[in-house]
Structure formats: C-alpha cells, structure tokens
Protein backbone atom coordinates (compact mmCIF):
# COMPACT_ATOMS: atom_id res chain seq x y z
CA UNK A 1 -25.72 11.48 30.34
CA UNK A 2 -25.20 12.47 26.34
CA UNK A 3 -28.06 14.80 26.72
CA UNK A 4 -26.45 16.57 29.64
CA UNK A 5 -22.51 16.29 27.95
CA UNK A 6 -24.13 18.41 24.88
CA UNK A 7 -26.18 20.84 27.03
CA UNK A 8 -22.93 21.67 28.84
CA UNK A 9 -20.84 22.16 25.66
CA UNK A 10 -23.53 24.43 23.72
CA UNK A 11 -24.53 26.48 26.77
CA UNK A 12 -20.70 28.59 26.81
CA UNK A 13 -21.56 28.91 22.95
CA UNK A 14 -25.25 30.08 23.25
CA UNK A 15 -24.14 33.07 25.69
CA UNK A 16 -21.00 33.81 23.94
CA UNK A 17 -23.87 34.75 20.35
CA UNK A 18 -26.34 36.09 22.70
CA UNK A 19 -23.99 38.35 24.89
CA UNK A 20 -21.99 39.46 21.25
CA UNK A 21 -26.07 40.61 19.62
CA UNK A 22 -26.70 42.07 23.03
CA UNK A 23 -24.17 44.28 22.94
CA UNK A 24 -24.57 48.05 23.03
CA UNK A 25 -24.08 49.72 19.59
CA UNK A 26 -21.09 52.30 19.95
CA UNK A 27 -22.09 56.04 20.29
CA UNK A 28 -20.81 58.26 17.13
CA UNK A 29 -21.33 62.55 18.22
CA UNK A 30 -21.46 63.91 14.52
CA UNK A 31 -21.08 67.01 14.13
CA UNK A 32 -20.98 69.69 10.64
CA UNK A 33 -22.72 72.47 9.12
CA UNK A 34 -22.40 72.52 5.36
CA UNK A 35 -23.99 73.67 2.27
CA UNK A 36 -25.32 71.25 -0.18
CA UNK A 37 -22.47 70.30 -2.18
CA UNK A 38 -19.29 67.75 -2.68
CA UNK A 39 -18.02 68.04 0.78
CA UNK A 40 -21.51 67.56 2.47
CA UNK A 41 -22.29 65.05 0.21
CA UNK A 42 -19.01 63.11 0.95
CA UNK A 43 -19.45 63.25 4.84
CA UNK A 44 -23.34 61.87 4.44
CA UNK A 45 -23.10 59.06 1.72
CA UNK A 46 -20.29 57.54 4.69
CA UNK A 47 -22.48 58.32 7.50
CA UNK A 48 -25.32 56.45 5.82
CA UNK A 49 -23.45 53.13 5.34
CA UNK A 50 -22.86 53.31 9.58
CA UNK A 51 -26.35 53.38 10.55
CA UNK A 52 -26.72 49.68 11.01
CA UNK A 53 -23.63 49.38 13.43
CA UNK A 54 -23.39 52.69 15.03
CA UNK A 55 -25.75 54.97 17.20
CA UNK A 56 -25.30 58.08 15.24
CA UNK A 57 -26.13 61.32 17.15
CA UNK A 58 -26.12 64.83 15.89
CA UNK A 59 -24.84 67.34 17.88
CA UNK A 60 -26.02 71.03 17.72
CA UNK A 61 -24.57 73.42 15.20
CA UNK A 62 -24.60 77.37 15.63
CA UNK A 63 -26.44 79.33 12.92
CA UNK A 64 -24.03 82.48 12.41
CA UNK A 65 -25.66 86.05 12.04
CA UNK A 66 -26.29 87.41 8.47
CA UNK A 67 -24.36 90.74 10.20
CA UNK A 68 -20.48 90.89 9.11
CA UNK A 69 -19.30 91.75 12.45
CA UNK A 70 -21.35 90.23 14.72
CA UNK A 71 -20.45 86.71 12.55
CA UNK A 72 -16.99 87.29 13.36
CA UNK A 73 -17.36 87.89 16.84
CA UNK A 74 -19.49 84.72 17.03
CA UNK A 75 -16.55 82.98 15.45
CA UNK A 76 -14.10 84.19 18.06
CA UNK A 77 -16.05 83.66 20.83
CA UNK A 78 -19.91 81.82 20.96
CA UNK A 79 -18.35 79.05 19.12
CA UNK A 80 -16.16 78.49 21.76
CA UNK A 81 -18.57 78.60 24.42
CA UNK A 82 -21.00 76.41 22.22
CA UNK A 83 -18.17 73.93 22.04
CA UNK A 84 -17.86 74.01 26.14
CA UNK A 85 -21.13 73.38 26.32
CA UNK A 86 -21.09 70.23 23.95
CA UNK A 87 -18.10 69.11 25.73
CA UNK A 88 -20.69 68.69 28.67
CA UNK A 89 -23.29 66.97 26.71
CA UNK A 90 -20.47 64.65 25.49
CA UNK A 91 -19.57 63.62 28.62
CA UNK A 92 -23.30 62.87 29.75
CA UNK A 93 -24.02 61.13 26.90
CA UNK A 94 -21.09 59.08 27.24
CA UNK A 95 -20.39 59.15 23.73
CA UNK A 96 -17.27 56.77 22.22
CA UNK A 97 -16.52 58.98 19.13
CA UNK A 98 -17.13 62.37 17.51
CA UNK A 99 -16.86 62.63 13.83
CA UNK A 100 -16.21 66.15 13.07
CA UNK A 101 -16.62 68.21 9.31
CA UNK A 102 -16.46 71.90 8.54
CA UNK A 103 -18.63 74.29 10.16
CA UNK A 104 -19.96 78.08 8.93
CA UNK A 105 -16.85 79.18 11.31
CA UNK A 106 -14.44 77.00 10.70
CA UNK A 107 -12.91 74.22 8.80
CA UNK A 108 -11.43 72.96 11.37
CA UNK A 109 -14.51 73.70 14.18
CA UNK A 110 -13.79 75.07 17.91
CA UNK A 111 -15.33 71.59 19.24
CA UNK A 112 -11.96 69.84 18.39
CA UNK A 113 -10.35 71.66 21.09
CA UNK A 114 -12.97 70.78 23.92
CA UNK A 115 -14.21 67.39 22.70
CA UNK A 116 -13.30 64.79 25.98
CA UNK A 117 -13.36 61.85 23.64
CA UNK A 118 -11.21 60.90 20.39
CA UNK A 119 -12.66 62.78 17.06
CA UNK A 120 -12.34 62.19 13.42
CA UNK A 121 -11.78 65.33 11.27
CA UNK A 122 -12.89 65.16 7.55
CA UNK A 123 -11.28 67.97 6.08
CA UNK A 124 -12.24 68.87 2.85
CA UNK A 125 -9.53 71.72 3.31
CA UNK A 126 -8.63 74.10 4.85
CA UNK A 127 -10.05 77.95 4.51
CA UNK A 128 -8.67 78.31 0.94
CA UNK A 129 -8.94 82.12 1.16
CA UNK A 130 -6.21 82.16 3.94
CA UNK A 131 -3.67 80.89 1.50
CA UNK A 132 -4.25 81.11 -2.16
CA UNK A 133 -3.28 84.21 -3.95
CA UNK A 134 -6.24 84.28 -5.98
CA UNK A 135 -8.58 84.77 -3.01
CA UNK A 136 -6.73 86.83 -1.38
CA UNK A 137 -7.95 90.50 0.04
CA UNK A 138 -9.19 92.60 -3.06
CA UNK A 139 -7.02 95.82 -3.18
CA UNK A 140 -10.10 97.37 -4.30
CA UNK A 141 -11.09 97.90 -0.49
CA UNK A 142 -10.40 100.54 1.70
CA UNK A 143 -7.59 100.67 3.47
CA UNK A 144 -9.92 100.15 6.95
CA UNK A 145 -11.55 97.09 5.28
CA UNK A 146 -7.92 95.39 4.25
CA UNK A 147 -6.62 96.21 7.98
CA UNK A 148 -9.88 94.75 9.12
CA UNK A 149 -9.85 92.08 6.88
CA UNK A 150 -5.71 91.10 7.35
CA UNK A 151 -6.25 91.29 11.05
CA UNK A 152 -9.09 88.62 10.61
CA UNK A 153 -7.44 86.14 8.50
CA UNK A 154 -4.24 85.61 10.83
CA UNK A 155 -6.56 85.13 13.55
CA UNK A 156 -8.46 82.74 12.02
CA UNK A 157 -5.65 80.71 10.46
CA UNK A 158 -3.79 80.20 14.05
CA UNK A 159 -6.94 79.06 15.24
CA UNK A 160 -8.23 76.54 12.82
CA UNK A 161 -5.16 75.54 12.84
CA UNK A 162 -4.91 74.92 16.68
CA UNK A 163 -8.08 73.37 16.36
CA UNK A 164 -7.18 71.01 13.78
CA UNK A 165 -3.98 69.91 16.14
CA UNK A 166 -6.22 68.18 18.59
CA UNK A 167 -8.06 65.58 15.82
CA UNK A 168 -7.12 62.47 16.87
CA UNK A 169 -6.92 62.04 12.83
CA UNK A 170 -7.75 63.43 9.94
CA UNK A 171 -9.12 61.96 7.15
CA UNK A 172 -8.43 64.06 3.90
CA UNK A 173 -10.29 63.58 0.91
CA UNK A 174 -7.49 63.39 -1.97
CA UNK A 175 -3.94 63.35 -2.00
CA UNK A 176 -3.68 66.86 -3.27
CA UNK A 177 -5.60 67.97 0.20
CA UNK A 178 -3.27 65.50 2.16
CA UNK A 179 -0.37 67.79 0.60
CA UNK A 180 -2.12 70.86 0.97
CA UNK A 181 -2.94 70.17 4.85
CA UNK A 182 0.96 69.28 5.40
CA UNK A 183 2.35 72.41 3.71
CA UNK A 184 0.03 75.12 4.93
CA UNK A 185 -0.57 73.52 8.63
CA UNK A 186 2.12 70.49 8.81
CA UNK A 187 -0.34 68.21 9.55
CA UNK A 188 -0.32 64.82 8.68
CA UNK A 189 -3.85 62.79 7.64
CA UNK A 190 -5.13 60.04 5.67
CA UNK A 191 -6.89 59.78 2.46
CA UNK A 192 -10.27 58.63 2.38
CA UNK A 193 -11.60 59.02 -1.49
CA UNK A 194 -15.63 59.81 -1.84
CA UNK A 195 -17.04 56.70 -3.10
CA UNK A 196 -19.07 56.34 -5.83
CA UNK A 197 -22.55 54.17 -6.05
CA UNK A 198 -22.33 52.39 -9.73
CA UNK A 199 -25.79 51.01 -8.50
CA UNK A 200 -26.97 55.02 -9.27
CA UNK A 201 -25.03 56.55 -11.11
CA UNK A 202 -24.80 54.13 -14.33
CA UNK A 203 -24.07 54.05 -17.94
CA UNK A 204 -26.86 54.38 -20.14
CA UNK A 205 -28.04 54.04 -24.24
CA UNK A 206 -29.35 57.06 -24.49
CA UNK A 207 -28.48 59.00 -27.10
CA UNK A 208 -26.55 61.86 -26.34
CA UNK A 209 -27.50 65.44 -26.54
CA UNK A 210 -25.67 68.23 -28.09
CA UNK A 211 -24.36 69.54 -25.03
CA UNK A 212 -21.89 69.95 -22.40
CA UNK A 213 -22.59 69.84 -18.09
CA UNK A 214 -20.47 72.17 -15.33
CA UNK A 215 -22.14 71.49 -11.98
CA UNK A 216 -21.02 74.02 -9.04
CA UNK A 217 -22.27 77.33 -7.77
CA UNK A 218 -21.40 81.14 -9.12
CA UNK A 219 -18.03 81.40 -6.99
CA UNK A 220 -14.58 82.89 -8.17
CA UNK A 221 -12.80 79.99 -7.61
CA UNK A 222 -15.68 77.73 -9.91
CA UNK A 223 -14.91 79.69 -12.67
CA UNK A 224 -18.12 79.35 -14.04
CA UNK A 225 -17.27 82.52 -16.66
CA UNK A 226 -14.44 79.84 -18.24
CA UNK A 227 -16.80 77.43 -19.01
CA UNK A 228 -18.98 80.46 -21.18
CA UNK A 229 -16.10 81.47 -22.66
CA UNK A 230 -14.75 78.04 -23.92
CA UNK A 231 -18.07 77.30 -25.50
CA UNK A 232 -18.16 81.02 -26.54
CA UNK A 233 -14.62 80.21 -28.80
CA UNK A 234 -16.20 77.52 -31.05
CA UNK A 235 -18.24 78.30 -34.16
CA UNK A 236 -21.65 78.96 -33.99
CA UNK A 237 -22.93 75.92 -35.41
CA UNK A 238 -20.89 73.75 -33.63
CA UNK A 239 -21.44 75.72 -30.45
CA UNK A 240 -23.16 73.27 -27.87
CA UNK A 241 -25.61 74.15 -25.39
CA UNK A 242 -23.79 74.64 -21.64
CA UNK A 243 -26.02 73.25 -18.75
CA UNK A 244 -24.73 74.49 -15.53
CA UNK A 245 -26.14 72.84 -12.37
CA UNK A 246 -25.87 74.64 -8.76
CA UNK A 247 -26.34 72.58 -5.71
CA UNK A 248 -27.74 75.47 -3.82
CA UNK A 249 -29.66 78.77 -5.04
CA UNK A 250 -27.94 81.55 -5.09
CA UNK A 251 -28.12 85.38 -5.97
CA UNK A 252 -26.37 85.35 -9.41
CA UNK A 253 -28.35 83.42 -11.99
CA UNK A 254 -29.59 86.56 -13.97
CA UNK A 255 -25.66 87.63 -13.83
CA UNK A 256 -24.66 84.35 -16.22
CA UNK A 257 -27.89 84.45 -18.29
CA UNK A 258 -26.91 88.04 -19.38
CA UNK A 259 -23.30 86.51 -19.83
CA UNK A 260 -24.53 83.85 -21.96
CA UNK A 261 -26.52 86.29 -24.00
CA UNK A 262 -23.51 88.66 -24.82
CA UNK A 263 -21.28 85.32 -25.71
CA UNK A 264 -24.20 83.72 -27.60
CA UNK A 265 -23.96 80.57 -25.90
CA UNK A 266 -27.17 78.45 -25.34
CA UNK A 267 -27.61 78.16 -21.41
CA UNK A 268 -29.86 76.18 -19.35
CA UNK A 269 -29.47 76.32 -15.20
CA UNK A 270 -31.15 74.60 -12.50
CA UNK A 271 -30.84 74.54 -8.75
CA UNK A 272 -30.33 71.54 -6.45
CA UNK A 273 -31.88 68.80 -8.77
CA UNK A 274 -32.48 65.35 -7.10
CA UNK A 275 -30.04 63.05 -7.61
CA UNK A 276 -32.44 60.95 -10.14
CA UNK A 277 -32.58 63.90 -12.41
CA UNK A 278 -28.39 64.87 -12.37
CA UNK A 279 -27.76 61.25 -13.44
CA UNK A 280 -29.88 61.95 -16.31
CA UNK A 281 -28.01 64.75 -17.07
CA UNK A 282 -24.58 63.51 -16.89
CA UNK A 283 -25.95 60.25 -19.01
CA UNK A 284 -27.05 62.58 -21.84
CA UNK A 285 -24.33 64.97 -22.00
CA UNK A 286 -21.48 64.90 -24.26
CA UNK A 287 -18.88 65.85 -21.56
CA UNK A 288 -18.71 67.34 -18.55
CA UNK A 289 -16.70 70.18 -17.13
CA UNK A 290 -14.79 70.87 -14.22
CA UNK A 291 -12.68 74.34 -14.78
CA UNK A 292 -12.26 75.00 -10.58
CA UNK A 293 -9.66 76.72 -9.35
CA UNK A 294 -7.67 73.80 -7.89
CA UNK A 295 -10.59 71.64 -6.94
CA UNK A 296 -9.74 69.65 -3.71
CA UNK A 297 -11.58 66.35 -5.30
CA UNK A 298 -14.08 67.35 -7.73
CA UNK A 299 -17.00 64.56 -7.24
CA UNK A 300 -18.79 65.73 -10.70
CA UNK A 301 -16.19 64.23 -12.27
CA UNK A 302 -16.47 61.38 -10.13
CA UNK A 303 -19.86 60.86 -10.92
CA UNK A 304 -19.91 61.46 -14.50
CA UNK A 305 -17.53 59.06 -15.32
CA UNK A 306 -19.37 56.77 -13.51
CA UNK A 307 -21.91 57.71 -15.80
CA UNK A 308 -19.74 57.09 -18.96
CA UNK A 309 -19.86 60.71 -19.91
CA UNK A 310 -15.80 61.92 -20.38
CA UNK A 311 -14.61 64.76 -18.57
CA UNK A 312 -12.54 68.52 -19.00
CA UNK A 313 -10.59 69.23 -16.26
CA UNK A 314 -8.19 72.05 -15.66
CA UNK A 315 -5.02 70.04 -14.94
CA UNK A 316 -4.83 71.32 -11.06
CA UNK A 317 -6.32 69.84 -7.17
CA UNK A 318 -7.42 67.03 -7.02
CA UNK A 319 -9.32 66.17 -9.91
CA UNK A 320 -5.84 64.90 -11.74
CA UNK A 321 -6.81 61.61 -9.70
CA UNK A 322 -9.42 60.93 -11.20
CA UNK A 323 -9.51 61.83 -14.93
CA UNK A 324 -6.95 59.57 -16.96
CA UNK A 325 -6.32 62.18 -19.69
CA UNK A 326 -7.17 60.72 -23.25
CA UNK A 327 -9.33 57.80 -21.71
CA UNK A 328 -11.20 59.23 -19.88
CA UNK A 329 -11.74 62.96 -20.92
CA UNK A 330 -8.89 65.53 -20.93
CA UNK A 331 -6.56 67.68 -18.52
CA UNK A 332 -6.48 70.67 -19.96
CA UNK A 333 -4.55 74.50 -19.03
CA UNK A 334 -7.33 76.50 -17.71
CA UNK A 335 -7.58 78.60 -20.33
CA UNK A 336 -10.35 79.39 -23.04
CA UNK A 337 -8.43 77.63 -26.10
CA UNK A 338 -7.37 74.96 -24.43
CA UNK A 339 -10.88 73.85 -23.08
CA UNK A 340 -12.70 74.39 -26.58
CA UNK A 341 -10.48 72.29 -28.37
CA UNK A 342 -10.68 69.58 -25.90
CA UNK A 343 -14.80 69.57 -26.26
CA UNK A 344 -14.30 69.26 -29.96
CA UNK A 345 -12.03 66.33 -29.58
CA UNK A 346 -14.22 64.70 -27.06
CA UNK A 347 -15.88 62.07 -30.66
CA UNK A 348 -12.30 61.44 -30.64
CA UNK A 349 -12.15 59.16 -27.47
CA UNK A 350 -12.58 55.50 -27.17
CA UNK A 351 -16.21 54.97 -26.77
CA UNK A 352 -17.43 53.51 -24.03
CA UNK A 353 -14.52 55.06 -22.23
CA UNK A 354 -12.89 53.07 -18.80
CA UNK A 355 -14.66 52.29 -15.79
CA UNK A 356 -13.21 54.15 -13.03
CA UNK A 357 -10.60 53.03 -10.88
CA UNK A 358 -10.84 50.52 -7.83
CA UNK A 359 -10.29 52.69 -5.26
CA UNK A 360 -13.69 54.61 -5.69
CA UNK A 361 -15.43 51.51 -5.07
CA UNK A 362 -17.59 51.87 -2.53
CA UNK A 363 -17.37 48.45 -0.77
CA UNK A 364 -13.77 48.96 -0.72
CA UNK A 365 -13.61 53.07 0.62
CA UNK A 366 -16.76 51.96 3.13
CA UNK A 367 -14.63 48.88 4.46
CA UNK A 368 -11.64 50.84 5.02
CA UNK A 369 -13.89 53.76 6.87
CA UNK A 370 -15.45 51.26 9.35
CA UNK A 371 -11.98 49.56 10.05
CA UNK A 372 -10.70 52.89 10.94
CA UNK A 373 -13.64 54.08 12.74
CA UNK A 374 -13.22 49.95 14.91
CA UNK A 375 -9.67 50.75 15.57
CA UNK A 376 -10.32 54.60 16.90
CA UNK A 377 -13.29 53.90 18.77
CA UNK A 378 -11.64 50.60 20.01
CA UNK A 379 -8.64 52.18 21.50
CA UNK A 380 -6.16 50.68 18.96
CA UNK A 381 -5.08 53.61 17.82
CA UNK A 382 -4.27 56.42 20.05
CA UNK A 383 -3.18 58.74 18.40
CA UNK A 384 -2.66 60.06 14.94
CA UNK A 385 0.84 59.21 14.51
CA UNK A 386 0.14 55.42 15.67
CA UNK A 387 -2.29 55.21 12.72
CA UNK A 388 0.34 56.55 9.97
CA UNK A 389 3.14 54.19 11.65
CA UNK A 390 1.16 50.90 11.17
CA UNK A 391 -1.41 51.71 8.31
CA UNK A 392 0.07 53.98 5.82
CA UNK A 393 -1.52 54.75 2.41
C-alpha cells in the first residue's frame, strides 16, 4: 500500500521534468548582413550565448551589385520582394521570433515590414550619412550627381524609417544611439551594452611597448588621419610607433603608409587579426585610441580597458560611457593638440587603472538579453511600448 501511495505521488512529478526537457526549443529567424566589425561583432558574441536554449536559424541575405545604380534599384525594390518571400518561409517554418540587424540596404532592413511574427531590431544606428553634416553630399559633385544623390537619401530615410516602425523593439546599443534613434526617427528602444569577456580579453605583465593602438578601417568618419597627426605633433624622440588595426581589408593602406612617411610617424597595419593576436596588442600598448566621429559605442575601447591598457577618446557618441576620464584614459577635443598631450600624460594615470563598470559584464548584459528575448517570444510583451512601461532602463 506505501509502495503504491509513493508511486502515485512521484508519477505527476516524473512527467511534469520529463514533459518540461521534452519540450521544443523556441525558433529564433536571424537575420543581418554586416562587415566584420563592432556592430557584427556585438550581434554574434549575443547570438552565441543562445545556442543552448534556442533553435537559431539564418535566414537568407541579398548580396547587392557592385553597380551604383543597379544597387539602388535593388534597395528599392528586390529587397522588398526578398522580404515577401521570407515572410513565406517564416510562416512555414513556423518560426516564434526574428532577430533582425543591419543589412547592405538598410539599417533598418525591408523584412521588418513583412515579418508575420514579433522581431527584435539591434540598431547600431541609423544611416549616419542621412543626418550628420559631416557626411553629407560633397559639393564637389555635379549638379546631376547631388540631384541624384538628394533624391536618394529622402527616399531612403522615409523608408528605413517606416521599416524601423514595425520592430516590435529595438534594442540600441548605448544611450547616445537611444537619443540619436528618438531625435532623428522618434523612436523609442532599449539599451543593450556589448558585453565584454574578462575570460579573453585580460590584464597582463607584459611589459609595455612604446606605442599607441587605433583599431577601425580608412573611413571619414574614423578619422584615422587624426590619429597620424597627433603622434605627428610630439617630438621625434618621444614620438611612439602608431599601430592601426582594420577589421576588414580595404583599398587604402598604401594611402596612410605614404601619410605616415610625410609625418614621420612609425606605422605598422594589419588586417582582421584573430582575436588571440588583438588582445596581445591592446595588452602591450601604451594606450589606445578612439578619435571617431561620434562613435555610436566604440567596443575598442571596451576591450582595451578590459585589457588594462587606458584609452583617448574624442569626447563625443558613445564612447563617453565608457572611458572615466583621468582613470581610465582621457576625453579629449578632437583635435591634434589635444590628443598628443593626452598620450604624453598617459605615465601620469593610476597604474593598474579601474576595472570596467558592472554593466559590461557579460553574465549580467546576457541575462538581461534572454529575459527579454522569454518575455517577447512568450507573448508578455506585445508591443514596444508595454516593454518601456514595465521595464525601463
């Protein structure tokens, strides 16, 4: 009779633990086309951590056409019809979730505006040439190529913005980008910081070299030529070498070794180095620079903190929330004086400086991803705007 009273009682239990193992993993669609960088890195390093609980499956990307016109017209049109036809495969596929990041079209992509289930926009931000003066159309063109180029622009800014209306939510990756989304597109999203992996990227003994780190490709709005010209503005014997690291290859590597010959500045570049070899470099640099035009986030400086290597920052974007001036490294005016002075005061911080703040942690940014992902895919949030109401920050 015992045996039979206790077989009863653990029988409910047994298929409540069996049933909850059993259970289907929730679908995730995922779906970006980026360059090696910050922003790809931030959308992979939090898709990596879901692989245990989630199905992850990744949905087709278009490759645009190396031909000006015919990119735009795939912009304006094949995307959409790509995104109709992923709407389809959605639906089949019975997906629960689509987690969305910036495409070669858009950074907002066409597919919010077809996708039948809830998505999840990271937005790095938004097409930067659309709204900052500095990237605006070079008068230099002819007047055909500005009319072209105008005409282009306000087309593409009502639609990435349209696009970016039907998120369900939008995760932004520093406050400056929430701003930045709400002012340009009055959208509202939350901020989900790029973690960072103190397990990798650690402090170290080594003894540090005489030299300073920029990592990012030959853009405009890197300002790559500010970093030469900083170093350029100390003495000659103090002069450290400048290591500049791109995360892709690009056309324009013989364009800043000529630079660094006219300035006299010692230069050494490499290409996409594997993540083993870039902690090495931030371990054994004296500082590390970040002179973007208003960087969104700026995960160099992320990382070389991490490192215990101080940072330079231009005092604009996002980077201000990361680098504690005078502890550790300095916010500086983006100009050339300003920046060399700072690299010669670098002895002059506290050695070893702070550990970065909490909220990089990545236990803590990886819990608060999956609770948001549980409450989206779980039909507790809705909307947006139910989100912001109830979990603010």
């Amino acid at each position: 009779m015992l045996l039979l009273l206790v077989v009863t009682c653990t029988l409910p239990l047994f298929f409540t633990f069996s049933g909850a193992n059993s259970m289907p993993k929730l679908r995730l669609g995922i779906y970006f086309d980026l360059p090696a960088g910050g922003a790809k890195n931030l959308i992979t390093s939090y898709l990596k951590e879901l692989k245990a609980e989630y199905e992850l499956i990744y949905l087709s990307t278009l490759k645009p056409s190396q031909n000006r016109l015919i990119r735009d017209f795939q912009n304006f049109t094949t995307s959409y019809f790509h995104a109709l036809s992923l709407r389809h495969y959605i639906k089949a596929n019975k997906l629960d979730l689509v987690i969305v990041s910036h495409d070669t079209f858009f950074a907002a992509p066409s597919i919010l505006q077809f996708c039948p289930v809830k998505t999840l926009l990271f937005w790095n931000e938004p097409t930067r040439s659309l709204f900052e003066p500095e990237l605006a159309i070079p008068k230099t063109l002819p007047l055909v190529n500005r009319l072209y180029e105008s005409i282009y622009r306000r087309i593409k800014k009502l639609l990435e913005q349209k696009n970016a209306q039907k998120a369900t939510l939008i995760l932004s990756n520093s406050k400056y980008t929430q701003n930045y989304l709400k002012t340009v597109y009055n959208l509202n999203s939350k901020v989900l910081y790029p973690f960072i992996d103190k397990q990798l990227f650690q402090r170290s003994k080594v003894i540090k070299a005489h030299k300073v780190l920029i990592i990012g490709c030959d853009e405009p709005q890197k300002r790559l030529d500010l970093a030469l010209q900083a170093v350029a503005a100390l003495p000659l014997k103090a002069r450290p070498k400048l290591t500049i690291i791109s995360p892709r290859a690009n056309q324009k590597i013989n364009r800043l070794q000529a630079l660094a010959q006219k300035l006299s500045v010692r230069l050494e570049q490499y290409v996409n180095l594997d993540q083993s070899k870039l902690i090495k470099e931030y371990q054994s640099a004296q500082a590390t620079l970040v002179t973007a035009l208003r960087e969104p986030f700026g995960l160099s400086a992320l990382e070389s903190i991490s490192c215990g290597t101080p940072v330079i920052a231009v005092k604009e974007g996002g980077v201000v929330e990361i680098v504690k001036d005078k502890k550790t490294g300095y916010l500086v005016e983006a100009d050339v004086v300003s920046i060399a002075k700072a690299i010669t005061n670098i002895p002059h911080l506290a050695s070893p400086i702070p550990q970065l703040p909490r909220y990089f942690d990545k236990k803590l940014c990886v819990t608060k991803f999956r609770q948001i992902l549980h409450k989206l895919a779980t039909a507790q949030i809705s909307s947006a705007n139910n989100l912001f109401e109830n979990h603010n920050g």
